[in-house]
C-alpha atoms as a PDB file:
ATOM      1  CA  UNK A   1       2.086 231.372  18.457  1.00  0.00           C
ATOM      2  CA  UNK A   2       1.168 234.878  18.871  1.00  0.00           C
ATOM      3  CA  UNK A   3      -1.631 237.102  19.512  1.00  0.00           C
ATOM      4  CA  UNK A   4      -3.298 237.342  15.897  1.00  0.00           C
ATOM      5  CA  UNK A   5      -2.662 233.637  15.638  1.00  0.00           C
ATOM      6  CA  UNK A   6      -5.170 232.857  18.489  1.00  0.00           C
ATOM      7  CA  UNK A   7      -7.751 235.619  17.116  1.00  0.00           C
ATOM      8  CA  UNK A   8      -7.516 233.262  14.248  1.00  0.00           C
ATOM      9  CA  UNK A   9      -7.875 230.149  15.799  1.00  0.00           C
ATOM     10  CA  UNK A  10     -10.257 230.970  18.251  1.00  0.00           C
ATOM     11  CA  UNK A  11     -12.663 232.772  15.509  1.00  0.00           C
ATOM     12  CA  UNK A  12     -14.076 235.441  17.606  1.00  0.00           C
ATOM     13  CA  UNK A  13     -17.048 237.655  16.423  1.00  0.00           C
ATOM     14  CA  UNK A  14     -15.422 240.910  16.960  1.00  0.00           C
ATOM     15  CA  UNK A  15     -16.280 244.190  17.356  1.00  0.00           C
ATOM     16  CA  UNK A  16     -18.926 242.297  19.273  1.00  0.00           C
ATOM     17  CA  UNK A  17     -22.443 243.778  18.488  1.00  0.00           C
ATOM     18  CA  UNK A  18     -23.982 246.617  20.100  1.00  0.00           C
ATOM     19  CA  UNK A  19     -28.075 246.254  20.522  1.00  0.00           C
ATOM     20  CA  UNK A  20     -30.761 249.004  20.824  1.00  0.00           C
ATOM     21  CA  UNK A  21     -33.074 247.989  23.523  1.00  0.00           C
ATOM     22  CA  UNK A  22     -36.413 250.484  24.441  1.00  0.00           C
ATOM     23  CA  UNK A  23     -36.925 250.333  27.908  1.00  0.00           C
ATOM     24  CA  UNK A  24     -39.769 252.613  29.538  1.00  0.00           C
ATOM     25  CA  UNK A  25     -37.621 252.829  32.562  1.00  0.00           C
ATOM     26  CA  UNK A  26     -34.710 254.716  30.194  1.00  0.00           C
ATOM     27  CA  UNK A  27     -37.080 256.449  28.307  1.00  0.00           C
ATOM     28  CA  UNK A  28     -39.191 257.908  31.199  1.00  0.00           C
ATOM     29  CA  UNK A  29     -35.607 259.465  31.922  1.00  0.00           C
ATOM     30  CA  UNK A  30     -34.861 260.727  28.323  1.00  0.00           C
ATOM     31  CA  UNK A  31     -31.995 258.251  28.777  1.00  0.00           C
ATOM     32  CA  UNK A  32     -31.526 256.037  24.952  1.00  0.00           C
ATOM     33  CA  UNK A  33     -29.713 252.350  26.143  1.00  0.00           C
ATOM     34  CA  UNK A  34     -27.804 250.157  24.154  1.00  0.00           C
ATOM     35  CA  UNK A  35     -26.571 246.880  24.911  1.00  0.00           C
ATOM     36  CA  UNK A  36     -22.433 246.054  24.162  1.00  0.00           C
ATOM     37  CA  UNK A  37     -22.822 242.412  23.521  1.00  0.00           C
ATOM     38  CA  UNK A  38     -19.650 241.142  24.505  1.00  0.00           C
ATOM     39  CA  UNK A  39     -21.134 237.275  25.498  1.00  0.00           C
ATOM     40  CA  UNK A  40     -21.409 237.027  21.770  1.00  0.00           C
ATOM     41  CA  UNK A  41     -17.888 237.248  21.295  1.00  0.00           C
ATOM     42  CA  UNK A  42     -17.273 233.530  21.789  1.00  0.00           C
ATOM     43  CA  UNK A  43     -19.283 230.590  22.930  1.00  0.00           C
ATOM     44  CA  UNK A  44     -16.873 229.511  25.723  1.00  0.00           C
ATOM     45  CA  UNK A  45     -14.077 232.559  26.210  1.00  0.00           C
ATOM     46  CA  UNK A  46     -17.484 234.920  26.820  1.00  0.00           C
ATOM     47  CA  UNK A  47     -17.104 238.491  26.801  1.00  0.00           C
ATOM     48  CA  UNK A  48     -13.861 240.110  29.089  1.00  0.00           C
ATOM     49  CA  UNK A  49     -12.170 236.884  29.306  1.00  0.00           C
ATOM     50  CA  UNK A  50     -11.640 236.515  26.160  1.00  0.00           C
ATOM     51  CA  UNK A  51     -10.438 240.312  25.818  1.00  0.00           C
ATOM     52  CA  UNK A  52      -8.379 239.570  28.759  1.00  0.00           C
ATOM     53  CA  UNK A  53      -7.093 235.847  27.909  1.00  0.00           C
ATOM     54  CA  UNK A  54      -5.980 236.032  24.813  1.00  0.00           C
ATOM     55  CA  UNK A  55      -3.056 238.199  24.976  1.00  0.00           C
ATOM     56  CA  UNK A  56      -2.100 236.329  28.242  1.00  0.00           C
ATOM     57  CA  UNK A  57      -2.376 233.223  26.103  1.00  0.00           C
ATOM     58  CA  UNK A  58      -0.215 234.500  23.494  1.00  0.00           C
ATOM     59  CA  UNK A  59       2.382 235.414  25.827  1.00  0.00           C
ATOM     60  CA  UNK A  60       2.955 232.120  27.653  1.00  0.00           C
ATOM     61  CA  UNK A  61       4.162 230.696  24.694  1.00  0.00           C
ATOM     62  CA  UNK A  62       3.321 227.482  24.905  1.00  0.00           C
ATOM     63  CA  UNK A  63       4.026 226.870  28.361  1.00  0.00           C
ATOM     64  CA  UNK A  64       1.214 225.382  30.864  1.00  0.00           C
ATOM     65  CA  UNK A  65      -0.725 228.487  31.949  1.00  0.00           C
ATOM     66  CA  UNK A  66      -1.407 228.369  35.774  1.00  0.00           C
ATOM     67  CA  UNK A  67      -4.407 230.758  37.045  1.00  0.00           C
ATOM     68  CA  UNK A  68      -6.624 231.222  39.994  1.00  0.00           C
ATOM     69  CA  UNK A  69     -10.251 231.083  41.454  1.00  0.00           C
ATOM     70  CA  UNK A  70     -13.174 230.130  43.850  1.00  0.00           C
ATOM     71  CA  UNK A  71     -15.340 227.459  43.042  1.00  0.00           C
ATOM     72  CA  UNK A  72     -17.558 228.723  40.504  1.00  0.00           C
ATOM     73  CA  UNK A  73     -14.879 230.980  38.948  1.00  0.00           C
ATOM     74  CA  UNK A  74     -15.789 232.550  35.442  1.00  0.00           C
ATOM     75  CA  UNK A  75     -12.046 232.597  34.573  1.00  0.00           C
ATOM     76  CA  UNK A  76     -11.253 229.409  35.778  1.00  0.00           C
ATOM     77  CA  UNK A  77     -13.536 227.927  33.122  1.00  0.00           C
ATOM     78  CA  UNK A  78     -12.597 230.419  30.589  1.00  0.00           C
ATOM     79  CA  UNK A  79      -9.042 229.426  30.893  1.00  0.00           C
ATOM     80  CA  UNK A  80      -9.581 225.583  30.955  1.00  0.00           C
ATOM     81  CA  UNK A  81     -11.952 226.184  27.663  1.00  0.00           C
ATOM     82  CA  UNK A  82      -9.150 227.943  26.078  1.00  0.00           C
ATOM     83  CA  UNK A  83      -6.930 225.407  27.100  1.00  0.00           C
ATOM     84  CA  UNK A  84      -8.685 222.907  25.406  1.00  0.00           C
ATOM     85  CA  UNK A  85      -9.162 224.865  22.129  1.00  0.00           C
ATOM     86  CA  UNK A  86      -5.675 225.377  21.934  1.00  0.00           C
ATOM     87  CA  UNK A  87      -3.522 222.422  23.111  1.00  0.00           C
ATOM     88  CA  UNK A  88      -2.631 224.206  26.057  1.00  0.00           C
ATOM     89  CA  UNK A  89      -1.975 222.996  29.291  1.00  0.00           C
ATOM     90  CA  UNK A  90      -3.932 224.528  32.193  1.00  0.00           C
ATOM     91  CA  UNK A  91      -3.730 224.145  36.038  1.00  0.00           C
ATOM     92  CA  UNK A  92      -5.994 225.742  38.109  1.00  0.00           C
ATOM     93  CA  UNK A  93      -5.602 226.827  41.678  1.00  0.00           C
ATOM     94  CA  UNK A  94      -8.580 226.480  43.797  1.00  0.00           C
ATOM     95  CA  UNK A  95      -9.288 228.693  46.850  1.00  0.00           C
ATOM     96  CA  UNK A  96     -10.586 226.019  49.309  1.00  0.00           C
ATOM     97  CA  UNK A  97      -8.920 223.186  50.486  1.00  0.00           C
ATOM     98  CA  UNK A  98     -11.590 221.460  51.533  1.00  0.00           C
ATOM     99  CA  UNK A  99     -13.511 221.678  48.038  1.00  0.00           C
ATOM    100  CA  UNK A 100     -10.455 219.072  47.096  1.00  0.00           C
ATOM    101  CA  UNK A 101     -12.586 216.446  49.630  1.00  0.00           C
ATOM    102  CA  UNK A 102     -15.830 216.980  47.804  1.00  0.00           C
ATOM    103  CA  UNK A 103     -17.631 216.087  45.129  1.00  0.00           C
ATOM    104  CA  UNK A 104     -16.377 218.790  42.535  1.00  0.00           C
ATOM    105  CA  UNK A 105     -19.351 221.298  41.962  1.00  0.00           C
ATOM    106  CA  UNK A 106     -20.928 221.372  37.960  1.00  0.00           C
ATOM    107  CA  UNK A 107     -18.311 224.269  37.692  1.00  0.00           C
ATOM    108  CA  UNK A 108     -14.730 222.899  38.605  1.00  0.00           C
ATOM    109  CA  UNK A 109     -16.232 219.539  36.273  1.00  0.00           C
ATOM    110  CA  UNK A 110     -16.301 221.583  33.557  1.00  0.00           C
ATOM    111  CA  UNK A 111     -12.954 222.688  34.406  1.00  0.00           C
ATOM    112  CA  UNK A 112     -11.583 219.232  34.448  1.00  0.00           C
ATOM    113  CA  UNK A 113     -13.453 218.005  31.504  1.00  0.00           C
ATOM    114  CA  UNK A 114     -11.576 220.537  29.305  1.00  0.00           C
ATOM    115  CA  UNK A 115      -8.240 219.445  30.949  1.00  0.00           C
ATOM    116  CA  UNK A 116      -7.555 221.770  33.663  1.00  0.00           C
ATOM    117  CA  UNK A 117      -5.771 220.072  36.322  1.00  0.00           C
ATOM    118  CA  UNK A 118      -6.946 221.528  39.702  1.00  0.00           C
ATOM    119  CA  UNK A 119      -5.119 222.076  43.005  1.00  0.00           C
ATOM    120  CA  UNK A 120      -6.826 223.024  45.869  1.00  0.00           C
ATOM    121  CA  UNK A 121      -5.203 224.944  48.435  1.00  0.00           C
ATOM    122  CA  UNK A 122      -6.582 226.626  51.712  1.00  0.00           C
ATOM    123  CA  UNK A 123      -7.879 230.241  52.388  1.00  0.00           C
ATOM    124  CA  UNK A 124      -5.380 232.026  53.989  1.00  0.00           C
ATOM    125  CA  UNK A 125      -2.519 230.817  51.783  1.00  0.00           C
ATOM    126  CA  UNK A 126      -4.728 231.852  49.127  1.00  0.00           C
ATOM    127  CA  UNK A 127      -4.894 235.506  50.071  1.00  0.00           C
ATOM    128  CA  UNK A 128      -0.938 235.453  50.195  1.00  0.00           C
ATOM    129  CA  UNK A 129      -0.628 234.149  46.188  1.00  0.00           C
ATOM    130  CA  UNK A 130       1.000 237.318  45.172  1.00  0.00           C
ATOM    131  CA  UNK A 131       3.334 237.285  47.982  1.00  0.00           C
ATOM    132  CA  UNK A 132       6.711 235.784  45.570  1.00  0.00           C
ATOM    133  CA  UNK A 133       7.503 233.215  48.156  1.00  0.00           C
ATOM    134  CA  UNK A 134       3.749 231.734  48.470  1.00  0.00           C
ATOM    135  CA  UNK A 135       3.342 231.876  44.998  1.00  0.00           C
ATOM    136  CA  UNK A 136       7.125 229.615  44.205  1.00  0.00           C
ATOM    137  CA  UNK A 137       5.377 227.313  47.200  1.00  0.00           C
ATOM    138  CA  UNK A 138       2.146 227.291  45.291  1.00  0.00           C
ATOM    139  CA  UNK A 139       3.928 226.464  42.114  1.00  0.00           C
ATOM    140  CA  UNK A 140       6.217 223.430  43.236  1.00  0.00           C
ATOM    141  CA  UNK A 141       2.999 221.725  45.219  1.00  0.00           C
ATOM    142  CA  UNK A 142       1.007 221.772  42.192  1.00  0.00           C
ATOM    143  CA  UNK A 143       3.651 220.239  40.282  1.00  0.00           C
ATOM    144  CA  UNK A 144       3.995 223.613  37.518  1.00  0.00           C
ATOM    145  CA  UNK A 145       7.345 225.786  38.057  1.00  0.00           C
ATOM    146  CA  UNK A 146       8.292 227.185  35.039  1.00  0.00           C
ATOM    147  CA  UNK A 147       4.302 227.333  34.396  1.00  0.00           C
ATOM    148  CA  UNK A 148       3.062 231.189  33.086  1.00  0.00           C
ATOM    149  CA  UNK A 149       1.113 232.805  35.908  1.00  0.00           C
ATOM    150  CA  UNK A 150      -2.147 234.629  35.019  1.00  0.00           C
ATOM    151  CA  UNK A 151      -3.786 236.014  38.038  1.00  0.00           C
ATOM    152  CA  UNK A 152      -6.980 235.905  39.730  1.00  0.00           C
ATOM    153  CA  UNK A 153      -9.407 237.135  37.200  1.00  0.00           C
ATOM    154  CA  UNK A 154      -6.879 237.265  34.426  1.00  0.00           C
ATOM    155  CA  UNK A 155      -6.551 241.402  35.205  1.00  0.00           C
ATOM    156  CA  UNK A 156      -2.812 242.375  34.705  1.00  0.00           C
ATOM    157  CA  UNK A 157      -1.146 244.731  32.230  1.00  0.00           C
ATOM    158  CA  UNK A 158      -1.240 242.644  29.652  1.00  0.00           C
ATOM    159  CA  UNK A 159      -4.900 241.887  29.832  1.00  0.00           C
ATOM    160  CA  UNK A 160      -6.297 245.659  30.524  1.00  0.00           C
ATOM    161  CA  UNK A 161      -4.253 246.744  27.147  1.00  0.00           C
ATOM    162  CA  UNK A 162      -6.309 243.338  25.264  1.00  0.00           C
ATOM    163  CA  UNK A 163      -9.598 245.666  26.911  1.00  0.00           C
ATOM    164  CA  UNK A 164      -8.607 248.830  25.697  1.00  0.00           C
ATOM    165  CA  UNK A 165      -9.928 247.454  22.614  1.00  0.00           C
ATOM    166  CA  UNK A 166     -13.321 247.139  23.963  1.00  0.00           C
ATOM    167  CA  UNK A 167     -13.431 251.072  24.738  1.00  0.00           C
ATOM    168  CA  UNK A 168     -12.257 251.504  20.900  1.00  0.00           C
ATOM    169  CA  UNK A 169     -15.149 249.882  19.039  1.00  0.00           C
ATOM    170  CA  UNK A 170     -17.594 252.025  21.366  1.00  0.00           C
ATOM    171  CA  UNK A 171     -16.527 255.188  20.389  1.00  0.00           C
ATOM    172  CA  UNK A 172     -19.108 257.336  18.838  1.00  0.00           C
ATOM    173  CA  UNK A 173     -21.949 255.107  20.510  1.00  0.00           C
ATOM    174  CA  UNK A 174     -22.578 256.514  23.802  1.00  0.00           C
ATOM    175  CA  UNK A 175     -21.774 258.665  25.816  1.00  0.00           C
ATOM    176  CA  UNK A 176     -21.230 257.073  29.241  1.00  0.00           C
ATOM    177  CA  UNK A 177     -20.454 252.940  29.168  1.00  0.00           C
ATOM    178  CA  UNK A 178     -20.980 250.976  31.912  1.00  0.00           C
ATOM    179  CA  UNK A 179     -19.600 247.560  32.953  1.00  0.00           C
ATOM    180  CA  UNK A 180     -19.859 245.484  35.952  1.00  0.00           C
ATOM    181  CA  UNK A 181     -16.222 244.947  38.139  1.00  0.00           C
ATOM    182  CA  UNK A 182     -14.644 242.279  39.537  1.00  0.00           C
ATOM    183  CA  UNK A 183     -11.229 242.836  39.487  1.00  0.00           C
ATOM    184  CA  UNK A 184     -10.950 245.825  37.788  1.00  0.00           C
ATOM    185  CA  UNK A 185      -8.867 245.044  34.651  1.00  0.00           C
ATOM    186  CA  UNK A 186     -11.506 245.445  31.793  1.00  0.00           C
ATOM    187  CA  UNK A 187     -12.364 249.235  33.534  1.00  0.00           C
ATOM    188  CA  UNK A 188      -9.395 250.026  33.286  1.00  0.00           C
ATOM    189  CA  UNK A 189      -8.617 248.856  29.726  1.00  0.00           C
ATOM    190  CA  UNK A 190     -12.015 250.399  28.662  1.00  0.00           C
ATOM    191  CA  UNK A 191     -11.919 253.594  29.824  1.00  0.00           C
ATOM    192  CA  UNK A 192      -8.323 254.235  28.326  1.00  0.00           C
ATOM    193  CA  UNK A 193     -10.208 253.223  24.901  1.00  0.00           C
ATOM    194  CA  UNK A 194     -12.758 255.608  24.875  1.00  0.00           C
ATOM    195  CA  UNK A 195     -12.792 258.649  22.830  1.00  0.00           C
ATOM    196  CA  UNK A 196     -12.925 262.537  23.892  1.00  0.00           C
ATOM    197  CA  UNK A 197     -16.295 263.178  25.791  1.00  0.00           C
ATOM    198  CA  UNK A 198     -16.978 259.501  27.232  1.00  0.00           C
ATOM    199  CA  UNK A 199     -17.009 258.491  30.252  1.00  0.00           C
ATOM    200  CA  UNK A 200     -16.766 255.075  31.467  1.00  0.00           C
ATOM    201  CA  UNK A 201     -18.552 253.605  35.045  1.00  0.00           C
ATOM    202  CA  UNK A 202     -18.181 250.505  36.754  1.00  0.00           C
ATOM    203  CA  UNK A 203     -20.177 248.804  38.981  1.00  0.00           C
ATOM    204  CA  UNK A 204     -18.264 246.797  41.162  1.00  0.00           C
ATOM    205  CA  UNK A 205     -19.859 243.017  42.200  1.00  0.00           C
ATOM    206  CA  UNK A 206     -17.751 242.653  45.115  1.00  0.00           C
ATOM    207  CA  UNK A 207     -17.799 245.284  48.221  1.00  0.00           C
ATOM    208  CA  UNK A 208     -14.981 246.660  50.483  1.00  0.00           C
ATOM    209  CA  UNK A 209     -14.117 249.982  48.573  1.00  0.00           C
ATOM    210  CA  UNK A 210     -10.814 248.681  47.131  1.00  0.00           C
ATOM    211  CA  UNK A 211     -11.522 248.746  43.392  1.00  0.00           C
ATOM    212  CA  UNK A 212     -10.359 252.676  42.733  1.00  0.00           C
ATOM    213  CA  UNK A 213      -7.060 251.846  43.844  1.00  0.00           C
ATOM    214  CA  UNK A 214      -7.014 248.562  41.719  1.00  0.00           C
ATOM    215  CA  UNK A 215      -8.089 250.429  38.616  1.00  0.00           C
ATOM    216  CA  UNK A 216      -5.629 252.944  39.229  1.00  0.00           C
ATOM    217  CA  UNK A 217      -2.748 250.415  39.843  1.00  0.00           C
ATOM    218  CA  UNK A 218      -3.746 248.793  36.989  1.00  0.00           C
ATOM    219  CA  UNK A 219      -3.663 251.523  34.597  1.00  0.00           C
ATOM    220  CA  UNK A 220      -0.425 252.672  35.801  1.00  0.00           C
ATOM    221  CA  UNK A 221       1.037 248.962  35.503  1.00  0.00           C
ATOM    222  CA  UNK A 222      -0.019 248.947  31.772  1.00  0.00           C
ATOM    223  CA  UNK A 223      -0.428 252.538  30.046  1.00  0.00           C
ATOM    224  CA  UNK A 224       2.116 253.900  33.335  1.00  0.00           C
ATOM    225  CA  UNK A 225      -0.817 256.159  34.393  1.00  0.00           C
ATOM    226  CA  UNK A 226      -3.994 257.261  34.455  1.00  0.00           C
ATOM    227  CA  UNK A 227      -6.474 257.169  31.612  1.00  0.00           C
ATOM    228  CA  UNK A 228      -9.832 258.587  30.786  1.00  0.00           C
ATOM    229  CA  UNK A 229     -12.872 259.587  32.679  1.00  0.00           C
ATOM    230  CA  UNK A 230     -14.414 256.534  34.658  1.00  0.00           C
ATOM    231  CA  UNK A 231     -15.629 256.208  37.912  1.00  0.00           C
ATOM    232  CA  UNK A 232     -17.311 253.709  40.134  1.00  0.00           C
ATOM    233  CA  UNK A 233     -20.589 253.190  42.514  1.00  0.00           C
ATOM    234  CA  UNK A 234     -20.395 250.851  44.492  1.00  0.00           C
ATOM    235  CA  UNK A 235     -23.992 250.649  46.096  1.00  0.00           C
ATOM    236  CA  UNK A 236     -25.367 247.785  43.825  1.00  0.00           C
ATOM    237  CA  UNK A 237     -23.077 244.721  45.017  1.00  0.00           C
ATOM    238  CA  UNK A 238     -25.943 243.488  46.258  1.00  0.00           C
ATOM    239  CA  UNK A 239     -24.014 241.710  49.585  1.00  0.00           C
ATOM    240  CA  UNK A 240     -20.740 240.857  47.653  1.00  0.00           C
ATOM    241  CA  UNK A 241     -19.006 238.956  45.181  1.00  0.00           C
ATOM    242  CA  UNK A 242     -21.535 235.096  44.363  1.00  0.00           C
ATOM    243  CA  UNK A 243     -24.658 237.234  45.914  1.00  0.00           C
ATOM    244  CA  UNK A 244     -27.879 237.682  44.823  1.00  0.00           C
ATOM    245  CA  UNK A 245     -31.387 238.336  46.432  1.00  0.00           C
ATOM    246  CA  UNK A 246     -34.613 237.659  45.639  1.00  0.00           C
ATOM    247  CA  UNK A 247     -35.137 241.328  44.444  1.00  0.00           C
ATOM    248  CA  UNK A 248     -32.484 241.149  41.996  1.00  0.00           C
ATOM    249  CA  UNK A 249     -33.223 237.463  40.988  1.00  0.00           C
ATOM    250  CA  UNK A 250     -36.847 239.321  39.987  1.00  0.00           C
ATOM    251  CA  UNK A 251     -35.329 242.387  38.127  1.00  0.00           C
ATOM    252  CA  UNK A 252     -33.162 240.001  36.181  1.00  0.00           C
ATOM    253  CA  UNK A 253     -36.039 238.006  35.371  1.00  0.00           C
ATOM    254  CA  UNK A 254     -37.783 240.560  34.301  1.00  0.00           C
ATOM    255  CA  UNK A 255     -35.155 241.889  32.207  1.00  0.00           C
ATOM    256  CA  UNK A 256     -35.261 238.696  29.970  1.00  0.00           C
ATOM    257  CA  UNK A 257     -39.059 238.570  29.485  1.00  0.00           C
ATOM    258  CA  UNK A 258     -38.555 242.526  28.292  1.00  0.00           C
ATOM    259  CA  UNK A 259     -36.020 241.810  26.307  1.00  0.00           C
ATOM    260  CA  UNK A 260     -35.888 238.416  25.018  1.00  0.00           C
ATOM    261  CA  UNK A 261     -31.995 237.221  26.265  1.00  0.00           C
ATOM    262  CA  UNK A 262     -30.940 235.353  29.401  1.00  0.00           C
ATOM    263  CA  UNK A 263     -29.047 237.591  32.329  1.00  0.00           C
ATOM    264  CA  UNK A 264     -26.011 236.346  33.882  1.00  0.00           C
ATOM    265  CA  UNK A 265     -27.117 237.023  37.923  1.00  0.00           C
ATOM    266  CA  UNK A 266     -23.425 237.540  39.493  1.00  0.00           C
ATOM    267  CA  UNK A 267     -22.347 240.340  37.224  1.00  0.00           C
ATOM    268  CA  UNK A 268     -24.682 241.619  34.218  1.00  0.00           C
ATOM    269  CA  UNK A 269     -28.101 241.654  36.659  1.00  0.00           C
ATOM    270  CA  UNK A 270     -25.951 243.845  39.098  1.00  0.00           C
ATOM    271  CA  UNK A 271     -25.159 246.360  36.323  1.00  0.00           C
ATOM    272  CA  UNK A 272     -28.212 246.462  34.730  1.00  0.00           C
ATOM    273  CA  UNK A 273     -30.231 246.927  38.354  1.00  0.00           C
ATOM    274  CA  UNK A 274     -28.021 249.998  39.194  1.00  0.00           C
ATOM    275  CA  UNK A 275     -28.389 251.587  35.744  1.00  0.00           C
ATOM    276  CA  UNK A 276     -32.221 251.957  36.120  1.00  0.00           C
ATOM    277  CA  UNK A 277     -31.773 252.858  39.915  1.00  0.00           C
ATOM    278  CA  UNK A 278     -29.393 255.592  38.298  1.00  0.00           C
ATOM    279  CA  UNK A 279     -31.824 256.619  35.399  1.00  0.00           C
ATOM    280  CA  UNK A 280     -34.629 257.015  38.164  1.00  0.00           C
ATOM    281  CA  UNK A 281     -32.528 259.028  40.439  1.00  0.00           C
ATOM    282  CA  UNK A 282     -31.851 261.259  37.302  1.00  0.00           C
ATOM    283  CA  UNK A 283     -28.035 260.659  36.864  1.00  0.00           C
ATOM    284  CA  UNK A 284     -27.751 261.128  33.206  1.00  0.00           C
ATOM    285  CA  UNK A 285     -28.967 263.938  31.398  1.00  0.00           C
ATOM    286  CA  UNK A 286     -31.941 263.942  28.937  1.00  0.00           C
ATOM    287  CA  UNK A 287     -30.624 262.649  25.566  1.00  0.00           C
ATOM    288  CA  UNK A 288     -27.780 260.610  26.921  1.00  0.00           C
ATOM    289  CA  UNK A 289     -26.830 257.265  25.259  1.00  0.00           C
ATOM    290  CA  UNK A 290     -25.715 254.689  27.937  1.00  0.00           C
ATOM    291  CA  UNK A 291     -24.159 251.431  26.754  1.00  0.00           C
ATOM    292  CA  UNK A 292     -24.131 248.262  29.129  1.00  0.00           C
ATOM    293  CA  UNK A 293     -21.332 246.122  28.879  1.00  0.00           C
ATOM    294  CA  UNK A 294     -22.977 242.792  28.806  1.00  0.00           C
ATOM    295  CA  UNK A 295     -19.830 240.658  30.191  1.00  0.00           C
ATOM    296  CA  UNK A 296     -21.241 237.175  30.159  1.00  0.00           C
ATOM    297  CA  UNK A 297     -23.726 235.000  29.845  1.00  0.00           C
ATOM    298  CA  UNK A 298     -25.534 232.396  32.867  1.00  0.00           C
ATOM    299  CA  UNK A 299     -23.289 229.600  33.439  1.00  0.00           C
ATOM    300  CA  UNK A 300     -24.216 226.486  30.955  1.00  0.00           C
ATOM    301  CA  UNK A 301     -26.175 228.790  28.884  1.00  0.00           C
ATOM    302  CA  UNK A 302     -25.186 229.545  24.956  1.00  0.00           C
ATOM    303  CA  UNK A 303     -25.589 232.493  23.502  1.00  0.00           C
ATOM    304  CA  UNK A 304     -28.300 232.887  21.066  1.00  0.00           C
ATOM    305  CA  UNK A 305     -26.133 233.746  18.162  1.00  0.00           C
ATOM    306  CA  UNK A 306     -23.026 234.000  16.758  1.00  0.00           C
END
């Protein structure tokens, strides 16, 4: 099966749709925002992972698909969801041994109800998966050599090409596009697809400073260098990667009664908090157009259309 064949059988809403919203915070700063609905895509392969799945889906060919996470891991469900729309098999590996002794949380059971066969394995052997050796000893314990290996996050070459896509259907719509970062793959992808003019910014949801390099690796790995104008701040992580605080937790809520949609906390709140911190501190000219990426929706929640 090949790439079109799972845009068919997957029946994605694509170009995903791209919302007006009037904000007074944007519009105190001359600053017009529009929303990149990319949880509309798909009920269950939200947003990115779709973008990024799919062509990693196509090019396993059949074989079990082995990927990796934490315990309430976007991608891991994304993948097992996928796996069970397409007759795939799907193992996931688990950062965590100990998680394997526990109750599973409502996240890894959704994994396992749409077939993904978990395998837990412990922290620091987990921070050595893309060592070749680990990853073979990874492999043979959970039973899957020969399996197709989509990393943590699903960002590789294959996936930020699937996102360049993303930077495509937003030409002409703003000028600057922002998206929240994990890994770095749909950036990269994104900002490649842009036209002449736009920029692209991320803000990452983990903290450490690594992501430029990522992006850059990344965009070397799959276009074999760089490509467009992006760049990142990193201020609104808000602690790290699973963090949230009260003050954010507000702003989100907020959000939704402004706005009438739900906002995913872990990614989409972070992005959306830093873009009116930006607006306020007079980042964008007067008259610019800023799009928001909106990656994904709150875990359990559907989207309100298709």
């Amino acid at each position: 099966m090949n790439h079109l064949d799972f845009v068919t059988d997957l029946r994605p809403r694509l170009p995903s749709p791209v919302q007006e919203v009037v904000d007074a915070r944007f519009e105190r700063g001359g600053v017009r925002l529009v929303l990149k609905r990319d949880d509309l895509i798909h009920p269950e392969l939200v947003g990115n992972k779709w973008r990024k799945l799919v062509p990693n889906l196509a090019a396993a060919g059949g074989r079990t698909v082995v990927t990796f996470g934490g315990a309430y891991s976007n991608h891991l469900r994304a993948t097992a969801a996928a796996g069970r729309l397409l007759g795939l098999s799907t193992v996931g590996v688990v950062r965590g041994q100990e998680l394997g002794e526990r109750r599973l949380n409502p996240s890894l059971e959704r994994c396992v109800a749409d077939g993904m066969r978990l395998h837990f394995i412990d922290r620091a052997t987990y921070r050595r998966k893309a060592e070749p050796e680990t990853l073979a000893g990874i492999l043979r314990a959970a039973g899957a050599e020969g399996a197709y290996v989509v990393p943590e996050g699903g960002s590789n070459a294959l996936a930020v090409r699937g996102c360049r896509a993303l930077g495509e259907e937003l030409r002409g719509q703003a000028d600057v596009v922002a998206i929240a970062c994990g890994t770095g793959g749909t950036l990269a992808g994104l900002a490649a697809g842009l036209g002449p003019g736009q920029r692209a910014l991320g803000v990452p949801v983990l903290k450490g400073g690594f992501l430029g390099d990522e992006v850059r690796g990344l965009q070397a790995e799959a276009f074999g260098g760089p490509r467009g104008d992006w760049r990142l701040d990193e201020r609104f992580h808000f602690g790290g990667f699973a963090r949230t605080t009260v003050e954010l937790d507000a702003f989100a809520g907020d959000f939704e009664e402004r706005h009438g949609m739900t906002v995913e906390r872990l990614y989409v709140a972070k992005l959306l908090y830093g873009l009116v911190v930006l607006v306020e501190e007079g980042a964008f000219a007067r008259g610019t157009t800023v799009a928001a990426v909106v990656t994904g929706a709150p875990f359990g929640a559907q989207p309100a259309s298709r």
